[in-house]
C-alpha atoms as a PDB file:
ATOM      1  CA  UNK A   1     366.610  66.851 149.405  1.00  0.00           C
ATOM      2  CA  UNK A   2     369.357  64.385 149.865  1.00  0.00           C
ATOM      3  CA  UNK A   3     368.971  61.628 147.289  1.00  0.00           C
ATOM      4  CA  UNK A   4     372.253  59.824 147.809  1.00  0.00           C
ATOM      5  CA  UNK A   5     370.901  58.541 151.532  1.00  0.00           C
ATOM      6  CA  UNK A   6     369.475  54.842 152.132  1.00  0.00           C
ATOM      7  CA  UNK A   7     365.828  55.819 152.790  1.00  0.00           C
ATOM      8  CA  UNK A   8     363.269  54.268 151.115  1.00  0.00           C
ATOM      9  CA  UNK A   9     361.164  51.031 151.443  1.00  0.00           C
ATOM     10  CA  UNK A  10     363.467  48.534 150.446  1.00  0.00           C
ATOM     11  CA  UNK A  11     366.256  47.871 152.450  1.00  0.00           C
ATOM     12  CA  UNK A  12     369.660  47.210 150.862  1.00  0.00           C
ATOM     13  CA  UNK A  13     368.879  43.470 152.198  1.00  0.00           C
ATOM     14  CA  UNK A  14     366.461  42.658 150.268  1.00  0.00           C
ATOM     15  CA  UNK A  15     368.125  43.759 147.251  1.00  0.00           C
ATOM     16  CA  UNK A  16     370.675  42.114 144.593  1.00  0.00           C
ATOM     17  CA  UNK A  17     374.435  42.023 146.209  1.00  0.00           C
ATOM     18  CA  UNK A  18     374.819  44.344 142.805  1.00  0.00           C
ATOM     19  CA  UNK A  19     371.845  47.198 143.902  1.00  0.00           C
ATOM     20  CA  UNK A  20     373.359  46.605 147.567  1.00  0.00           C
ATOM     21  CA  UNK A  21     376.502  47.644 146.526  1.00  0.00           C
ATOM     22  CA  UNK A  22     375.226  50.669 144.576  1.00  0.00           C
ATOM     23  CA  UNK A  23     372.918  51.779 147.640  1.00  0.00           C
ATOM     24  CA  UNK A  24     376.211  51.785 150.094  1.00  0.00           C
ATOM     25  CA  UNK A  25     377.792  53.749 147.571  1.00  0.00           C
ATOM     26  CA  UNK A  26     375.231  56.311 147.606  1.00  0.00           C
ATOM     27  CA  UNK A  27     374.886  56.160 151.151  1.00  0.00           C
ATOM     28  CA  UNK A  28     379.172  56.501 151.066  1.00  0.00           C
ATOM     29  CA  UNK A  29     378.492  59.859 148.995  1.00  0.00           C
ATOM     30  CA  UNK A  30     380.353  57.839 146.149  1.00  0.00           C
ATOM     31  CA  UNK A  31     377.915  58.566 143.615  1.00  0.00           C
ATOM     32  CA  UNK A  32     380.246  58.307 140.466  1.00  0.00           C
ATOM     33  CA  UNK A  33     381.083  54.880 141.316  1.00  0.00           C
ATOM     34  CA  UNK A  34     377.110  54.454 142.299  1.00  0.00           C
ATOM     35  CA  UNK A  35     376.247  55.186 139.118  1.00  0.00           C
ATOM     36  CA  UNK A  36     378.840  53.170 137.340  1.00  0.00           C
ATOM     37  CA  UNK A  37     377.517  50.023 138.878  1.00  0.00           C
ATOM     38  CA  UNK A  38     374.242  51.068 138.515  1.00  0.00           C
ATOM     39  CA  UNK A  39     374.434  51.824 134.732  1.00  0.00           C
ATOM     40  CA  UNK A  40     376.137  48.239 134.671  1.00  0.00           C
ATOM     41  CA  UNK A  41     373.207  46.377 136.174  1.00  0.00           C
ATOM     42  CA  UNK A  42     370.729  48.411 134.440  1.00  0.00           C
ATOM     43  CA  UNK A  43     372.645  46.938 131.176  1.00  0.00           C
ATOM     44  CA  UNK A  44     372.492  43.369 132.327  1.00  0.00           C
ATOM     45  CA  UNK A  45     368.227  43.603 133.834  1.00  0.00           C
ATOM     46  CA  UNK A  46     366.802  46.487 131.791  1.00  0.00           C
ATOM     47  CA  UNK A  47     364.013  45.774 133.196  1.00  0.00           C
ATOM     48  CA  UNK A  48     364.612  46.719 136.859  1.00  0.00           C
ATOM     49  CA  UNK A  49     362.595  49.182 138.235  1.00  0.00           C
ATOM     50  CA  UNK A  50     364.834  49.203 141.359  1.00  0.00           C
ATOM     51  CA  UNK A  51     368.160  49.535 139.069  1.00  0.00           C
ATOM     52  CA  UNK A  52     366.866  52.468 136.846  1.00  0.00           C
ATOM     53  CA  UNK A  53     366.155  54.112 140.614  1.00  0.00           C
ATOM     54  CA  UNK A  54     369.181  53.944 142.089  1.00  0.00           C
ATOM     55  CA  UNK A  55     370.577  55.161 138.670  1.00  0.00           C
ATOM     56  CA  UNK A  56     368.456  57.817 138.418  1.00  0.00           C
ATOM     57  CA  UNK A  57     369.741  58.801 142.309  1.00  0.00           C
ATOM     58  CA  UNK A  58     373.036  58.464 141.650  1.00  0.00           C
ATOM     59  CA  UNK A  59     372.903  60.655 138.662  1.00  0.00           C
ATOM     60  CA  UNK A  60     370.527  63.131 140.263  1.00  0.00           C
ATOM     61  CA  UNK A  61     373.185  63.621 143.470  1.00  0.00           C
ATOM     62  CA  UNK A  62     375.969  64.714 140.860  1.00  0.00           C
ATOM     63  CA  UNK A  63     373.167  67.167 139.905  1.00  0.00           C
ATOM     64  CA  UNK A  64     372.383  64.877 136.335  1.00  0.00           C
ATOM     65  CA  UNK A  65     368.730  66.248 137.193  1.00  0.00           C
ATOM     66  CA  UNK A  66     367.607  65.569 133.733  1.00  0.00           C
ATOM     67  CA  UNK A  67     369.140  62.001 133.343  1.00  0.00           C
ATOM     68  CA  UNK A  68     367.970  61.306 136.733  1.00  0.00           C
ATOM     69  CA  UNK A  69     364.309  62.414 135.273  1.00  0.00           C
ATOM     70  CA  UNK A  70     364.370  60.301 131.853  1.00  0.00           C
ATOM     71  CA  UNK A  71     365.868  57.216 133.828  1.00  0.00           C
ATOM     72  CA  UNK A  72     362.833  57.601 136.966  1.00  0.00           C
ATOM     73  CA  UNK A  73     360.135  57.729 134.153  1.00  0.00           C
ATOM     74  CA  UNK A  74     361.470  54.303 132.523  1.00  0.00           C
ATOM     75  CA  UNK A  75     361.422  52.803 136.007  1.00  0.00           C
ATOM     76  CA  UNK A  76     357.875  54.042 136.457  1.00  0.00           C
ATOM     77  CA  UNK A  77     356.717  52.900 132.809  1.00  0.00           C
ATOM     78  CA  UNK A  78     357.914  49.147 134.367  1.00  0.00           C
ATOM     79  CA  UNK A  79     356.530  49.377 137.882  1.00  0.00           C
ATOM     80  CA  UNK A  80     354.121  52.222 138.013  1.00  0.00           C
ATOM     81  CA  UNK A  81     353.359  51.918 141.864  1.00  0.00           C
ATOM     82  CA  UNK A  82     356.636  51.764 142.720  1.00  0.00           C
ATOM     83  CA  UNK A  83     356.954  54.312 145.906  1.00  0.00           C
ATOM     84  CA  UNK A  84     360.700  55.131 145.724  1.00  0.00           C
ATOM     85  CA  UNK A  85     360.171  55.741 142.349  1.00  0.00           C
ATOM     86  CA  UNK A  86     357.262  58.231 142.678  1.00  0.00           C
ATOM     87  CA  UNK A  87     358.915  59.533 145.664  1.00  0.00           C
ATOM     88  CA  UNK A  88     362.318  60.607 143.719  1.00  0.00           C
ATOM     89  CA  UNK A  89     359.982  61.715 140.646  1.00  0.00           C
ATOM     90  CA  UNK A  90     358.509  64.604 142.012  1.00  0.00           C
ATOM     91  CA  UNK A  91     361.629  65.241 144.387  1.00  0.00           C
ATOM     92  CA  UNK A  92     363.507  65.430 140.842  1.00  0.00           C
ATOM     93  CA  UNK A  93     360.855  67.457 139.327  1.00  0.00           C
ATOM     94  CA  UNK A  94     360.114  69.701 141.965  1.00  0.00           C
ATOM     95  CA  UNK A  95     364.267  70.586 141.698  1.00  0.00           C
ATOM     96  CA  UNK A  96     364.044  71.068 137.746  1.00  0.00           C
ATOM     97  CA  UNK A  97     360.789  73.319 138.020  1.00  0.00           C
ATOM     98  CA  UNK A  98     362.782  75.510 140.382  1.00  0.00           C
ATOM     99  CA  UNK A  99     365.983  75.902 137.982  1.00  0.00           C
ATOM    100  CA  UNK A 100     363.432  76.236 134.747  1.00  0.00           C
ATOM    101  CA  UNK A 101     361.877  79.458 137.032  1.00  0.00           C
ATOM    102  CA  UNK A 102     365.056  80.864 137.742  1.00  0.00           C
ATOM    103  CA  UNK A 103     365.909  80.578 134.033  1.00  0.00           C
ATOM    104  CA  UNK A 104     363.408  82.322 133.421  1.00  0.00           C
ATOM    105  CA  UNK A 105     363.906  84.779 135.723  1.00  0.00           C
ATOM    106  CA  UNK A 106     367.004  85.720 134.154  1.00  0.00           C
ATOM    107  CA  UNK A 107     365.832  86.027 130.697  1.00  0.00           C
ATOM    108  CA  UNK A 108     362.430  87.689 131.335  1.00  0.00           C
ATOM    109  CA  UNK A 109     362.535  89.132 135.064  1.00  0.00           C
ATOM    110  CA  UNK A 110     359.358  91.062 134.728  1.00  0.00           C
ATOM    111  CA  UNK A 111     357.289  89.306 132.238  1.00  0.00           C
ATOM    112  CA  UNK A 112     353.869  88.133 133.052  1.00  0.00           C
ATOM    113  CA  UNK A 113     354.900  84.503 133.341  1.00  0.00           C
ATOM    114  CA  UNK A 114     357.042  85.229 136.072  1.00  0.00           C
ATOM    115  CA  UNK A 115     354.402  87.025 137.950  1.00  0.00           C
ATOM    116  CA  UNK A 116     352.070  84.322 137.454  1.00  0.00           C
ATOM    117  CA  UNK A 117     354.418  81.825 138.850  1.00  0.00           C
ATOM    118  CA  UNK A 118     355.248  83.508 141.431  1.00  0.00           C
ATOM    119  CA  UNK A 119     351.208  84.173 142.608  1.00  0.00           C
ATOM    120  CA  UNK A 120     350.555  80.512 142.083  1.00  0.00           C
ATOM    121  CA  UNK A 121     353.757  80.199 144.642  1.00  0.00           C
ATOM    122  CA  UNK A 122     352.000  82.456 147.238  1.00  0.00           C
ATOM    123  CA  UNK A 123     348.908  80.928 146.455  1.00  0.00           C
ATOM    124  CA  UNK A 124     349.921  77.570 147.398  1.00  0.00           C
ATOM    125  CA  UNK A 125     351.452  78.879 150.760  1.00  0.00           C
ATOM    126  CA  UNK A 126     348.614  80.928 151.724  1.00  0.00           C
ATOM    127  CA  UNK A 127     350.299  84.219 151.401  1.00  0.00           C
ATOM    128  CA  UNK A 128     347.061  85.873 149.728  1.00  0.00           C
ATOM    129  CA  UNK A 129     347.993  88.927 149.613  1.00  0.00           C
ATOM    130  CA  UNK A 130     351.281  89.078 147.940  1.00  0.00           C
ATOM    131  CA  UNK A 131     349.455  85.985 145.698  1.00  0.00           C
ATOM    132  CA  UNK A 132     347.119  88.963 144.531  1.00  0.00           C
ATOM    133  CA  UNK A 133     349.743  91.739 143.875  1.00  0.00           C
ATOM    134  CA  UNK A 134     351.541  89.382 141.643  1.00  0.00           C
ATOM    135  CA  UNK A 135     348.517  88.247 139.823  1.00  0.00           C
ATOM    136  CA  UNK A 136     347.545  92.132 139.464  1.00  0.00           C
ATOM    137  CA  UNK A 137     351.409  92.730 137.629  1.00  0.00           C
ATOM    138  CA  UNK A 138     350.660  90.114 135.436  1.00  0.00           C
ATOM    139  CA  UNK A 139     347.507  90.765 134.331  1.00  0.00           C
ATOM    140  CA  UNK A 140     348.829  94.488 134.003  1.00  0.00           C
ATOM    141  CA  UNK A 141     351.145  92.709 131.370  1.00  0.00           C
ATOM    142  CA  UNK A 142     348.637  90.186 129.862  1.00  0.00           C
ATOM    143  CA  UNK A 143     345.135  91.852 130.603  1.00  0.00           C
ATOM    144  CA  UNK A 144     343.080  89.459 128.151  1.00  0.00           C
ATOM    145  CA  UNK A 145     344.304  86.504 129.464  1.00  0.00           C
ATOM    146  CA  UNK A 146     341.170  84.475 130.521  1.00  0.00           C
ATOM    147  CA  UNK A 147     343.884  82.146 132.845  1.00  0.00           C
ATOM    148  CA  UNK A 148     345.246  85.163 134.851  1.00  0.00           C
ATOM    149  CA  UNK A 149     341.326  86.175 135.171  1.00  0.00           C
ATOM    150  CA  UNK A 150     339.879  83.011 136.445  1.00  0.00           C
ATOM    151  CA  UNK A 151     342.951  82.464 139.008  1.00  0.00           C
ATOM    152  CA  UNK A 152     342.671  85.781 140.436  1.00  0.00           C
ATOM    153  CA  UNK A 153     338.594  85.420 140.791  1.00  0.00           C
ATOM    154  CA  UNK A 154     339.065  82.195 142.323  1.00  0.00           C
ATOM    155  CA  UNK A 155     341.756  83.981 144.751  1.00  0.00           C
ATOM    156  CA  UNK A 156     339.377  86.731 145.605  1.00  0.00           C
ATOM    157  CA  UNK A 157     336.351  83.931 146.246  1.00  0.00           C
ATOM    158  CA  UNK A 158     338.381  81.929 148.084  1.00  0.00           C
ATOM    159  CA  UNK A 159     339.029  85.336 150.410  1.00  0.00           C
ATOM    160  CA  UNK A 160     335.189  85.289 150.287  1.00  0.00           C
ATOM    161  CA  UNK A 161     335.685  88.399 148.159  1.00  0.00           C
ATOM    162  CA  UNK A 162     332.897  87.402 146.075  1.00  0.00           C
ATOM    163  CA  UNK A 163     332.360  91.321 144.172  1.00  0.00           C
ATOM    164  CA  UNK A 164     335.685  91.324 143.683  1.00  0.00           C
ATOM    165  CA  UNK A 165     335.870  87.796 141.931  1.00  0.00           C
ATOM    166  CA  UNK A 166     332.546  88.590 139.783  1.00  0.00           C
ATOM    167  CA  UNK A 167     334.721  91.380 138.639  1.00  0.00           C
ATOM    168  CA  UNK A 168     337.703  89.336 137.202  1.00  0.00           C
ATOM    169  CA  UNK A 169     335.122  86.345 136.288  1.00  0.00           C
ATOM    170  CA  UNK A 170     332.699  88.483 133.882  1.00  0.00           C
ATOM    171  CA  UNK A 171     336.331  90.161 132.398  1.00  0.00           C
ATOM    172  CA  UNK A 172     337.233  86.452 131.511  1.00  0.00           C
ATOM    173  CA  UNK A 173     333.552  85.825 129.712  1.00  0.00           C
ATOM    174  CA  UNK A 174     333.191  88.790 127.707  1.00  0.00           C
ATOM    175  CA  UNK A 175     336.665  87.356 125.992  1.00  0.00           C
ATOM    176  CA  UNK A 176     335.588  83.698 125.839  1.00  0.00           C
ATOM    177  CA  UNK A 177     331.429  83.185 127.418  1.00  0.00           C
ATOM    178  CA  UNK A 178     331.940  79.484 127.416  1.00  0.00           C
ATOM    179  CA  UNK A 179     334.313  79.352 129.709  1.00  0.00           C
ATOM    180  CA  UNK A 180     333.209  76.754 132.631  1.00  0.00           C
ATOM    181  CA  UNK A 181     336.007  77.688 135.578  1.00  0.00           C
ATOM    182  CA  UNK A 182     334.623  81.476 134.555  1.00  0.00           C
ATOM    183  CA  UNK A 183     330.893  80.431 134.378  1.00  0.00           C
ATOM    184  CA  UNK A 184     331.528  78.606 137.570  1.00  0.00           C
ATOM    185  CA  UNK A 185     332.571  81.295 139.648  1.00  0.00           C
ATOM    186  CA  UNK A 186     330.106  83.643 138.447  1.00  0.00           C
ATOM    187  CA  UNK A 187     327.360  81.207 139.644  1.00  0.00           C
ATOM    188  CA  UNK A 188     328.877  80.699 143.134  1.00  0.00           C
ATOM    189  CA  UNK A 189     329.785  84.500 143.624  1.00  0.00           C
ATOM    190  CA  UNK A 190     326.185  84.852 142.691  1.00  0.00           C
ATOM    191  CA  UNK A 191     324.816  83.090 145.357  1.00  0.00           C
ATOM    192  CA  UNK A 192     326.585  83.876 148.091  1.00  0.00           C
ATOM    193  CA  UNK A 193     325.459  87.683 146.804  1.00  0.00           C
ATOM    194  CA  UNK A 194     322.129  86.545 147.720  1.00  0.00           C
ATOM    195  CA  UNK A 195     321.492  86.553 143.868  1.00  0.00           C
ATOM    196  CA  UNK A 196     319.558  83.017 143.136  1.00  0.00           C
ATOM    197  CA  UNK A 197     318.166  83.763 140.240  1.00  0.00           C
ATOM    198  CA  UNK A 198     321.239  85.250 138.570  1.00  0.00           C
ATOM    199  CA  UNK A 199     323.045  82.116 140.127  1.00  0.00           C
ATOM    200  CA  UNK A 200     320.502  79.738 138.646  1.00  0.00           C
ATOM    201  CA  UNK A 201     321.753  81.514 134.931  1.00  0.00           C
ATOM    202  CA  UNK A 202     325.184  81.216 135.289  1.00  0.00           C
ATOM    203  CA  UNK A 203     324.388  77.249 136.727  1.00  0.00           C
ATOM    204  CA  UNK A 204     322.391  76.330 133.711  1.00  0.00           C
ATOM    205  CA  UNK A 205     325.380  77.791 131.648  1.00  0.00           C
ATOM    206  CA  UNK A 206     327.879  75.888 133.360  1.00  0.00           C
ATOM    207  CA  UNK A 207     325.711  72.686 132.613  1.00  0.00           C
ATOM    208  CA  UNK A 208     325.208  73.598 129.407  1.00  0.00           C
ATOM    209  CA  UNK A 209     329.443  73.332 129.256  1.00  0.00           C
ATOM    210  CA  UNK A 210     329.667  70.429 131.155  1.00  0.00           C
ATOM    211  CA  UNK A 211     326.439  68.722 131.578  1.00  0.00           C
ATOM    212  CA  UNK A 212     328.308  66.216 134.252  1.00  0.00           C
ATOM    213  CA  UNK A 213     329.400  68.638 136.618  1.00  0.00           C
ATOM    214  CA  UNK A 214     328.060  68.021 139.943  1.00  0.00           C
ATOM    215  CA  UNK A 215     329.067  71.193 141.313  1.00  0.00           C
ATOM    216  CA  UNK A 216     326.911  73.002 138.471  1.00  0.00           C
ATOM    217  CA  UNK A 217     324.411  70.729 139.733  1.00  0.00           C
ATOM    218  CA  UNK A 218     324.534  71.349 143.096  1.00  0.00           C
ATOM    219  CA  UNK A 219     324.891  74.930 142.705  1.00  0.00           C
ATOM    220  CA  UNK A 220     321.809  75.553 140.578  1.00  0.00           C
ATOM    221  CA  UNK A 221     320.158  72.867 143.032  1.00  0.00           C
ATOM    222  CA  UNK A 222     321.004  75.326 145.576  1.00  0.00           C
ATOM    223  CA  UNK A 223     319.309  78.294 143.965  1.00  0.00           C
ATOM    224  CA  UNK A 224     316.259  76.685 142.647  1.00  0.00           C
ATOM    225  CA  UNK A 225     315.457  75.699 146.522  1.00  0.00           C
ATOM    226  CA  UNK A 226     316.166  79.293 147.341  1.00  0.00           C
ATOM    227  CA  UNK A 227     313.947  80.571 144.855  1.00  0.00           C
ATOM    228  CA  UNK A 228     311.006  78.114 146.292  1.00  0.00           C
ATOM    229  CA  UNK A 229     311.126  75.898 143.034  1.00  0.00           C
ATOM    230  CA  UNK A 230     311.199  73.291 145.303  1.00  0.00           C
ATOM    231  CA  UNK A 231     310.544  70.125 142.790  1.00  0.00           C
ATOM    232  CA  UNK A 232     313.302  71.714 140.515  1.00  0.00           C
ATOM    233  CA  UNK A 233     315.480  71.646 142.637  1.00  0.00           C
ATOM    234  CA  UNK A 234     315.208  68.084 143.754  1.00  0.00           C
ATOM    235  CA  UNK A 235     315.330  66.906 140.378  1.00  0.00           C
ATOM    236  CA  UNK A 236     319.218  68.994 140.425  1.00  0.00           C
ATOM    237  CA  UNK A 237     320.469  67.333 143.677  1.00  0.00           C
ATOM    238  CA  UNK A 238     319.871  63.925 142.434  1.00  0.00           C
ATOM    239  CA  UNK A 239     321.679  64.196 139.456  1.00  0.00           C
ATOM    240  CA  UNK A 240     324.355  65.685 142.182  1.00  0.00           C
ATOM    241  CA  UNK A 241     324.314  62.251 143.911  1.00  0.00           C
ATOM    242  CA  UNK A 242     324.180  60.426 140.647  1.00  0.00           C
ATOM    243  CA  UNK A 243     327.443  61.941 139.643  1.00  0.00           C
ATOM    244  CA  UNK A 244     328.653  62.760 142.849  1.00  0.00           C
ATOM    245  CA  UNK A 245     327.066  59.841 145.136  1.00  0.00           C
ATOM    246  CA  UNK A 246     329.516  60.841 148.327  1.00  0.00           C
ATOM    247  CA  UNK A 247     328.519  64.535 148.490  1.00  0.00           C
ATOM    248  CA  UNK A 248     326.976  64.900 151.606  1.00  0.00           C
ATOM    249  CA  UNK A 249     325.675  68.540 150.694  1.00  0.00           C
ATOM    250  CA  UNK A 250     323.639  67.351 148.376  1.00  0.00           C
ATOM    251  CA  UNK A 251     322.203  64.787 150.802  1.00  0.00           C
ATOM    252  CA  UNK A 252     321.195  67.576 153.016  1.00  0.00           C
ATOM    253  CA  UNK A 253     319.882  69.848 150.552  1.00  0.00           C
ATOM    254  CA  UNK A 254     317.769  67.174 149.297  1.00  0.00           C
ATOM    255  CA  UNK A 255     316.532  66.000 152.971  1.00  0.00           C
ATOM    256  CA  UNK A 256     315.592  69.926 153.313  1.00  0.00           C
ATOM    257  CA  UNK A 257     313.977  69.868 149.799  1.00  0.00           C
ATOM    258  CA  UNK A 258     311.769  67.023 150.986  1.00  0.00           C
ATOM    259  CA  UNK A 259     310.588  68.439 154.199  1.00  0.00           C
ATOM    260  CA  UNK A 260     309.239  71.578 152.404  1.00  0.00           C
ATOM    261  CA  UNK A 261     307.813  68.828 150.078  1.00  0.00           C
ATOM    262  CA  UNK A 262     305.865  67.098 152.718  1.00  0.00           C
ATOM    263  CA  UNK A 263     308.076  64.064 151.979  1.00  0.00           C
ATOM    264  CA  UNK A 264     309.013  62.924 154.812  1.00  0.00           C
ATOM    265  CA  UNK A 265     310.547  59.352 154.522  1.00  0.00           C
ATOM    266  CA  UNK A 266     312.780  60.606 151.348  1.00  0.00           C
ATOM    267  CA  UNK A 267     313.802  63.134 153.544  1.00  0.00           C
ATOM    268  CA  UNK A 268     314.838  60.955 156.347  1.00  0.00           C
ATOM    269  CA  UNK A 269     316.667  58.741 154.335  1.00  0.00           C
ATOM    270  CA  UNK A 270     318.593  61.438 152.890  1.00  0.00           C
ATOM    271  CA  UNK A 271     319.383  62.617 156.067  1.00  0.00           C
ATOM    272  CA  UNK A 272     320.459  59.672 157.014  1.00  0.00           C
ATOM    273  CA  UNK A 273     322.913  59.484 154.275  1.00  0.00           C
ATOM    274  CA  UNK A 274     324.708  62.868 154.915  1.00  0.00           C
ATOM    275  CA  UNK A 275     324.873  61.868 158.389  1.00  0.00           C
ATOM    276  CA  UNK A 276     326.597  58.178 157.694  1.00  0.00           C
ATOM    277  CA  UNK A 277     328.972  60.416 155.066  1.00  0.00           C
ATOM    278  CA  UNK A 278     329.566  62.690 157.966  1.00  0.00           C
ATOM    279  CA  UNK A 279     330.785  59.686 159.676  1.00  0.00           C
ATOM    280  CA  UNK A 280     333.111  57.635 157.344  1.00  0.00           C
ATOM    281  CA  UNK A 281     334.497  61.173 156.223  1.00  0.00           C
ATOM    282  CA  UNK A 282     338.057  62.412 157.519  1.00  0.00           C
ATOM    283  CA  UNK A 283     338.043  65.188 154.658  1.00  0.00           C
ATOM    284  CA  UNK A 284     337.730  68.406 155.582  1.00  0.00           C
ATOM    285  CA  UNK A 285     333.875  69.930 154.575  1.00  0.00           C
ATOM    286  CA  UNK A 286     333.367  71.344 150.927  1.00  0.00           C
ATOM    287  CA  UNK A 287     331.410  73.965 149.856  1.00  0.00           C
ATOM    288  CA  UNK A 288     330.669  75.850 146.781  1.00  0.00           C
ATOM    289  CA  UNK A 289     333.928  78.399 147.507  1.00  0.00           C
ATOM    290  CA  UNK A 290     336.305  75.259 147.056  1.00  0.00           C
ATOM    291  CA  UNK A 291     334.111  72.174 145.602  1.00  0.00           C
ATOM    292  CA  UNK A 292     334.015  70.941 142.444  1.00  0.00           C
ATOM    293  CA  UNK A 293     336.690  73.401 140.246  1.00  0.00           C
ATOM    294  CA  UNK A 294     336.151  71.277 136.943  1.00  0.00           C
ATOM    295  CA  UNK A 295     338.305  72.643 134.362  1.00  0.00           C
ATOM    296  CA  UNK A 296     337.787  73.139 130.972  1.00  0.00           C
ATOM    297  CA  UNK A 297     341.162  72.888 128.877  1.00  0.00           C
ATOM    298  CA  UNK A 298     343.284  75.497 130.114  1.00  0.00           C
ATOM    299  CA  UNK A 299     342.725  78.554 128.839  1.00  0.00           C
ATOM    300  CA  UNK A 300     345.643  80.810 126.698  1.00  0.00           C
END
């Protein structure tokens, strides 16, 4: 990431001759002198979003990551939806999170923070199975930590390795049973075991935790209509849409729920809902393996 370039949304233009001058010094690669004039206007207009940016990029190029950082969060606290500044923000942060790792690295190469960061990295670039060998190291290292548990579950589910995940979800609730993520996953894993009952448990638990999860909802929605308690399960699915209203799921669980009901108008309009959210929605479908992962406060 270049940050001593002219791209953003604001042309040098339609800046102040003062920021013009600092942006063609950046664009120059004269980022000493950028940041000299910068500082200087920042003195004179402490208020300027724009001047604290161009700071901040100035200082950042010379690799200043951390006064790049503190002067990027004032210019956010004054214009919050400021693009550039958002823009440069995580840029900036994404940099320092990569030197923190590598710190860390050094001083603890084979600790089990290490191995969880690097199966989150995996994680998040779909490489599940080196994702899972790293989560296995660190929970080697850390086996009662209800975090490393409940990220390797939700690995395995989302692998639709739903044994697997019960396996690492019930480790996590034996050390703390009111843990949603944990309760969560045992519901879904449940279910798609062809286990509705046992689902319905573990979705009345997660409730219990959270009573305004509409994933819980939905899920134990899901299992009652399963189970044929038909009326229960409507009762679930509109609390779903009450929380939830543009979960089309729940629409068509509920126009199915109605059919077996002999309601037939209910379940057209229903339909008729999932169908317009079908419609207006360019988000990719959601189902029980990815919807709805509420968190409770992050586990230690």
């Amino acid at each position: 990431m270049v940050f001593g370039t002219l791209s953003g949304s604001v042309c040098a233009a339609q800046l102040p001759a003062e920021l013009a001058s600092v942006k063609h010094s950046l664009y120059r690669g004269d980022y000493h002198e950028a940041a000299l004039a910068a500082e200087a206007y920042v003195k004179a207009h402490p208020a300027s979003a724009k001047g604290l940016s161009l700071l901040a990029r100035a200082e950042i190029a010379q690799g200043h990551y951390q006064r790049g950082f503190d002067e990027l969060t004032r210019a956010l606290q004054i214009d919050p939806h400021d693009t550039d500044v958002l823009f440069y923000l995580s840029q900036v942060s994404r940099i320092m999170a990569q030197l923190q790792f590598r710190q860390l690295q050094k001083m603890a190469p084979d600790s089990f923070r290490v191995h969880q960061l690097l199966a989150e990295s995996y994680r998040a670039r779909g490489i599940k199975a080196r994702a899972a060998e790293e989560y296995k190291k660190a929970l080697s290292l850390k086996p009662h930590s209800i975090k490393l548990l409940e990220e390797m579950g939700d690995l395995e589910r989302s692998s639709f390795q739903f044994k697997q995940a019960a396996t690492y979800y019930s480790r996590a609730l034996r050390i703390n049973p009111r843990s949603y993520a944990n309760v969560y996953g045992m519901g879904v894993c449940s279910l798609f075991l062809q286990e509705p009952e046992k689902a319905a448990t573990y979705f009345r638990k997660a409730i219990a935790i959270s009573p305004a999860s509409a994933a819980a909802h939905f899920g134990l929605g899901d299992a009652l209509l399963r189970t044929g308690k038909t009326r229960l399960a409507v009762a679930e699915l509109n609390k779903v849409v009450h929380y939830e209203p543009q979960m089309r799921q729940a629409y068509t669980l509920l126009a199915r729920a109605y059919r077996k009901l002999g309601m037939t108008a209910e379940a057209q309009k229903a339909l008729a809902e999932s169908q317009r959210l079908a419609r207006v929605s360019m988000q990719p479908r959601k189902g029980l393996i990815e919807y709805g992962e509420q968190k409770q406060p992050a586990a230690k």
